[in-house]
N, C-alpha and C. Protein backbone atom coordinates (compact mmCIF):
# COMPACT_ATOMS: atom_id res chain seq x y z
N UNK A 1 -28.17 49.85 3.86
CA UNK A 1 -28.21 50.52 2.59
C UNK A 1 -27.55 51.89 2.75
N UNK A 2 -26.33 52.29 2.11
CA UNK A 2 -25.89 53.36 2.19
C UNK A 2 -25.30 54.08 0.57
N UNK A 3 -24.54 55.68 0.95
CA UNK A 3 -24.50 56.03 -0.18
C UNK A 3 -22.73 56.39 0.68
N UNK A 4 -22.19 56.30 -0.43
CA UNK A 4 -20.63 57.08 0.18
C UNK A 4 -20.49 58.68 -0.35
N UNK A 5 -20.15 59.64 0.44
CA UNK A 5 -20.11 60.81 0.53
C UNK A 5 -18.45 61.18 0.25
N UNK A 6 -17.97 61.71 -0.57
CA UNK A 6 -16.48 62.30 -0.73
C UNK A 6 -16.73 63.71 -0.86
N UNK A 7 -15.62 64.80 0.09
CA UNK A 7 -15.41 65.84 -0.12
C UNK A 7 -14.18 66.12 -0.38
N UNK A 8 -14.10 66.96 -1.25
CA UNK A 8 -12.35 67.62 -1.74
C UNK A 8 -12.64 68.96 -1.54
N UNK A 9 -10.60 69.49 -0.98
CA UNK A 9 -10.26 70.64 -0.93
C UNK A 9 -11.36 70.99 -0.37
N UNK A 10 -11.46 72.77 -0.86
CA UNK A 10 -12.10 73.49 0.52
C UNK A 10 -13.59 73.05 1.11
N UNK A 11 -14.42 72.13 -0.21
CA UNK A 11 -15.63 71.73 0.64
C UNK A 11 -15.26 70.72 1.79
N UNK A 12 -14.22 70.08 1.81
CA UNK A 12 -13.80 69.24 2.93
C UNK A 12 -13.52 69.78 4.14
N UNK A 13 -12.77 70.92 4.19
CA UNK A 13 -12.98 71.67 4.80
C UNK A 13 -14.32 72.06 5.85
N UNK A 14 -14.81 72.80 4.33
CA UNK A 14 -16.46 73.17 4.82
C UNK A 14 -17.48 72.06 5.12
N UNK A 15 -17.20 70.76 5.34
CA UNK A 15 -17.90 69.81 5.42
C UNK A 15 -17.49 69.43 6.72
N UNK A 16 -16.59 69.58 7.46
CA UNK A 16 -15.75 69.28 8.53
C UNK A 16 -15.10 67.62 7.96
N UNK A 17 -15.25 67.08 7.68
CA UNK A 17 -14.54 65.33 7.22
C UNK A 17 -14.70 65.24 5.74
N UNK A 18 -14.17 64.38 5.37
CA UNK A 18 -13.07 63.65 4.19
C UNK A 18 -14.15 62.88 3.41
N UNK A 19 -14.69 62.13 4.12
CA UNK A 19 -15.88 61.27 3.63
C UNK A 19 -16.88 60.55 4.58
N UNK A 20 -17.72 60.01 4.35
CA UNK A 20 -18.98 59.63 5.16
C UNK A 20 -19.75 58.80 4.60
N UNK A 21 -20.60 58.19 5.22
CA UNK A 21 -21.34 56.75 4.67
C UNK A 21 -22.81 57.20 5.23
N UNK A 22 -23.39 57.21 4.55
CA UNK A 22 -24.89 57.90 4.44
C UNK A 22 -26.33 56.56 4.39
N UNK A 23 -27.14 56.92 5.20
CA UNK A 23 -27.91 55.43 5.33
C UNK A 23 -29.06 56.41 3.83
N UNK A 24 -29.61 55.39 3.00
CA UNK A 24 -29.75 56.06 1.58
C UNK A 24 -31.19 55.79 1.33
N UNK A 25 -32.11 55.74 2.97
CA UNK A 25 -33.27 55.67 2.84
C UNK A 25 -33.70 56.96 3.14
N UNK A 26 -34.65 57.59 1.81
CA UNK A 26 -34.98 59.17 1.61
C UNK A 26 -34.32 59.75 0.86
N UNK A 27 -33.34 59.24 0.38
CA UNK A 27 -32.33 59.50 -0.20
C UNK A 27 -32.58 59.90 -1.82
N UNK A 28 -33.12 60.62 -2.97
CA UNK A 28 -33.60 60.47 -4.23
C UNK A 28 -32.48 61.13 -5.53
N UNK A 29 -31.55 62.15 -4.79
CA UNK A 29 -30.75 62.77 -5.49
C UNK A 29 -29.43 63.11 -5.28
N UNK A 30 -28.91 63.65 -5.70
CA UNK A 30 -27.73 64.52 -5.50
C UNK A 30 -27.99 65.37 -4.41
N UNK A 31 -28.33 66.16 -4.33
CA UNK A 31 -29.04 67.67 -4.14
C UNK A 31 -29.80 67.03 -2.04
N UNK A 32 -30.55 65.97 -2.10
CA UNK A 32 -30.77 64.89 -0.81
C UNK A 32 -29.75 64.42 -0.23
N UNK A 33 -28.66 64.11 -0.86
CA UNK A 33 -27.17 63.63 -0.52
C UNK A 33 -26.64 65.04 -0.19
N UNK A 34 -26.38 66.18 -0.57
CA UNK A 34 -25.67 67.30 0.31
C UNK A 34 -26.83 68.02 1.35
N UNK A 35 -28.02 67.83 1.05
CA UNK A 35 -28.88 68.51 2.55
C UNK A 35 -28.91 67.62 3.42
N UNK A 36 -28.76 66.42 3.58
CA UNK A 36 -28.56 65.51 4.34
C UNK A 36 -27.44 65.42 5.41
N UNK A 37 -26.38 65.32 4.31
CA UNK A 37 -24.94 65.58 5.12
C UNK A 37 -24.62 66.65 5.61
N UNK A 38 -25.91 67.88 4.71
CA UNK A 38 -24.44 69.04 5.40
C UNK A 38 -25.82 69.79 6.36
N UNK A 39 -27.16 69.04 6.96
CA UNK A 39 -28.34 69.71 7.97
C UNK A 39 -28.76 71.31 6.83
N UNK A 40 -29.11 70.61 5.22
CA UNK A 40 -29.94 71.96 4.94
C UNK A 40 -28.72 72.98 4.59
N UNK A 41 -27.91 73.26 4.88
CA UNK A 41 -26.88 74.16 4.13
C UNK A 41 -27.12 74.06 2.51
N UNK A 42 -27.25 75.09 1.74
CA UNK A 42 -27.07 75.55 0.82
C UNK A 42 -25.97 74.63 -0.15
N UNK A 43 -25.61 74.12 -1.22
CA UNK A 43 -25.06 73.84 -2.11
C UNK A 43 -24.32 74.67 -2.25
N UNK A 44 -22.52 74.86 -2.16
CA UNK A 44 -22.28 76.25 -2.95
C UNK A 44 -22.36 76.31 -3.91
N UNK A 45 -22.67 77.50 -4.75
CA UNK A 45 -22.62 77.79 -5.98
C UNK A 45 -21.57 76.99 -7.00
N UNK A 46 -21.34 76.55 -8.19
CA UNK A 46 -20.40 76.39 -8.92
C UNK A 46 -19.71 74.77 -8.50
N UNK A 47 -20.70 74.18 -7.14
CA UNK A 47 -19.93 72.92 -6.83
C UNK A 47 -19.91 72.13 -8.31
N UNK A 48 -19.08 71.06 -8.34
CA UNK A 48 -18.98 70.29 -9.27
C UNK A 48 -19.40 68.90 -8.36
N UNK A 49 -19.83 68.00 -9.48
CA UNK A 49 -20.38 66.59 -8.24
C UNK A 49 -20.02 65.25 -9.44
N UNK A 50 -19.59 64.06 -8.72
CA UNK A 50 -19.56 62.92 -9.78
C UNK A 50 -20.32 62.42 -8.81
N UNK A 51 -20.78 61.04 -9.97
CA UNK A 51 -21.79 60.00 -8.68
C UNK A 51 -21.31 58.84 -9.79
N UNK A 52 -20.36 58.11 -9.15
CA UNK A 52 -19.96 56.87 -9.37
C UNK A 52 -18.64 57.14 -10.27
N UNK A 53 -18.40 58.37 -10.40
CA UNK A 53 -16.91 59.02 -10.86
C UNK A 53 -17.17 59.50 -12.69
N UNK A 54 -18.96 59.74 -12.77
CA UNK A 54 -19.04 60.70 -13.70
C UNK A 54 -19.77 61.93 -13.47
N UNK A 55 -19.70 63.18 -14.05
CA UNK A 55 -19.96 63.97 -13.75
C UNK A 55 -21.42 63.85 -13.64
N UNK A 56 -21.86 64.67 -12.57
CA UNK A 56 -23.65 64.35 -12.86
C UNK A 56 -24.28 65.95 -12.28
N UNK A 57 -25.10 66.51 -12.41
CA UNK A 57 -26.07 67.30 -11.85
C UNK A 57 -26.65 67.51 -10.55
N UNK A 58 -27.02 68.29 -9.90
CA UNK A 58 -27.49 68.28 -8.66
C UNK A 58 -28.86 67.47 -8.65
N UNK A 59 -29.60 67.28 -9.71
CA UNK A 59 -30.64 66.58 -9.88
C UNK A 59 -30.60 65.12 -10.37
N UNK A 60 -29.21 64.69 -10.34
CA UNK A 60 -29.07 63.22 -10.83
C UNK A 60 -29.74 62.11 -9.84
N UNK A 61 -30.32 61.14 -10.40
CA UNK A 61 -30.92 60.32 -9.07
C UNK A 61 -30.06 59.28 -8.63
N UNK A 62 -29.53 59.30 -7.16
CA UNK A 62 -28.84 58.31 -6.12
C UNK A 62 -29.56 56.78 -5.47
N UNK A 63 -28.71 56.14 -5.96
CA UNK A 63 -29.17 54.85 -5.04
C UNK A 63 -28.34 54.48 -4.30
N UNK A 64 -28.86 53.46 -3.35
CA UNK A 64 -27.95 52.60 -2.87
C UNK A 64 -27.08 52.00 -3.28
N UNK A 65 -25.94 52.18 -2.63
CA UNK A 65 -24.55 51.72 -2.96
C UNK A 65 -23.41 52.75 -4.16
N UNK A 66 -24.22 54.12 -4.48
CA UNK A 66 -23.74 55.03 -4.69
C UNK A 66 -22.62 55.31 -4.73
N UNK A 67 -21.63 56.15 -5.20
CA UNK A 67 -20.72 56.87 -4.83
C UNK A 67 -20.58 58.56 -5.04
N UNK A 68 -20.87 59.48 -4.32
CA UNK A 68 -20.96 60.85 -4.57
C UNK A 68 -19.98 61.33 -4.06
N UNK A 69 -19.39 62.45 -4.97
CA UNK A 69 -18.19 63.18 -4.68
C UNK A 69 -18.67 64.57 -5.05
N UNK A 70 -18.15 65.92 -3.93
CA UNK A 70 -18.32 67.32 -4.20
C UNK A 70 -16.90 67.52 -4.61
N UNK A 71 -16.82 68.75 -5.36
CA UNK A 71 -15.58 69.21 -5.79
C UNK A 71 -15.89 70.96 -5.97
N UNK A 72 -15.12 71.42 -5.44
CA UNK A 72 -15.19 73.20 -5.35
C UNK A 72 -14.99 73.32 -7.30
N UNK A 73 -15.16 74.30 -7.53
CA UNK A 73 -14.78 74.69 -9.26
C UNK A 73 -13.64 74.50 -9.47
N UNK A 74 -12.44 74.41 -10.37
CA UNK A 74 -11.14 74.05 -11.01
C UNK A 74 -10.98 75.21 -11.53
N UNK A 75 -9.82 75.60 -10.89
CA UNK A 75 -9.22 76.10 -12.12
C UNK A 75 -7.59 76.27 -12.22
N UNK A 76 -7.38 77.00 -13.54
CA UNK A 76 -6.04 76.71 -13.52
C UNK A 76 -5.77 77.68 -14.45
N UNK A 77 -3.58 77.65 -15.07
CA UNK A 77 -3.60 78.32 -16.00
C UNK A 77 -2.19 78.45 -16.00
C-alpha cells in the first residue's frame, strides 16, 4: 500500500529527489505525507499541493494509491 510523492522546482531541490513511493500505513493527510517524507520538517509556507492532480489543502485526506504533488508558489508576469 503506497502513496506517490512528486516534488517540483525548488522543493525538489529541498526534498533532495524528484519523487518517492511512500508505504501509506499512518498515513491520514496531506500534511502526514510531507512530515513523513521530509522527518518533521516544517511545510514551507505558501506550498501549493494537488492529490490526484487537483488542488487540495494541507488537511485533505490521503489514501492508498494516492497521488501527491508539492509545488513552491507561481508566479509570473
Amino acid at each position: 500500500m503506497t502513496i506517490t510523492v512528486l516534488y517540483f522546482a525548488s522543493l525538489r531541490e529541498f526534498s533532495g529527489c524528484p519523487r518517492e513511493e511512500m508505504d501509506a500505513t499512518g498515513i491520514h493527510c496531506v500534511l502526514d505525507v510531507w512530515r513523513n517524507a521530509q522527518e518533521g520538517r516544517p511545510l514551507p509556507p505558501r506550498t501549493l499541493i494537488a492529490v490526484n492532480q487537483e488542488y487540495a489543502a494541507a488537511d485533505h485526506p490521503v489514501r492508498e494509491g494516492d497521488e501527491v504533488a508539492f509545488f513552491p508558489p507561481v508566479t509570473g508576469g
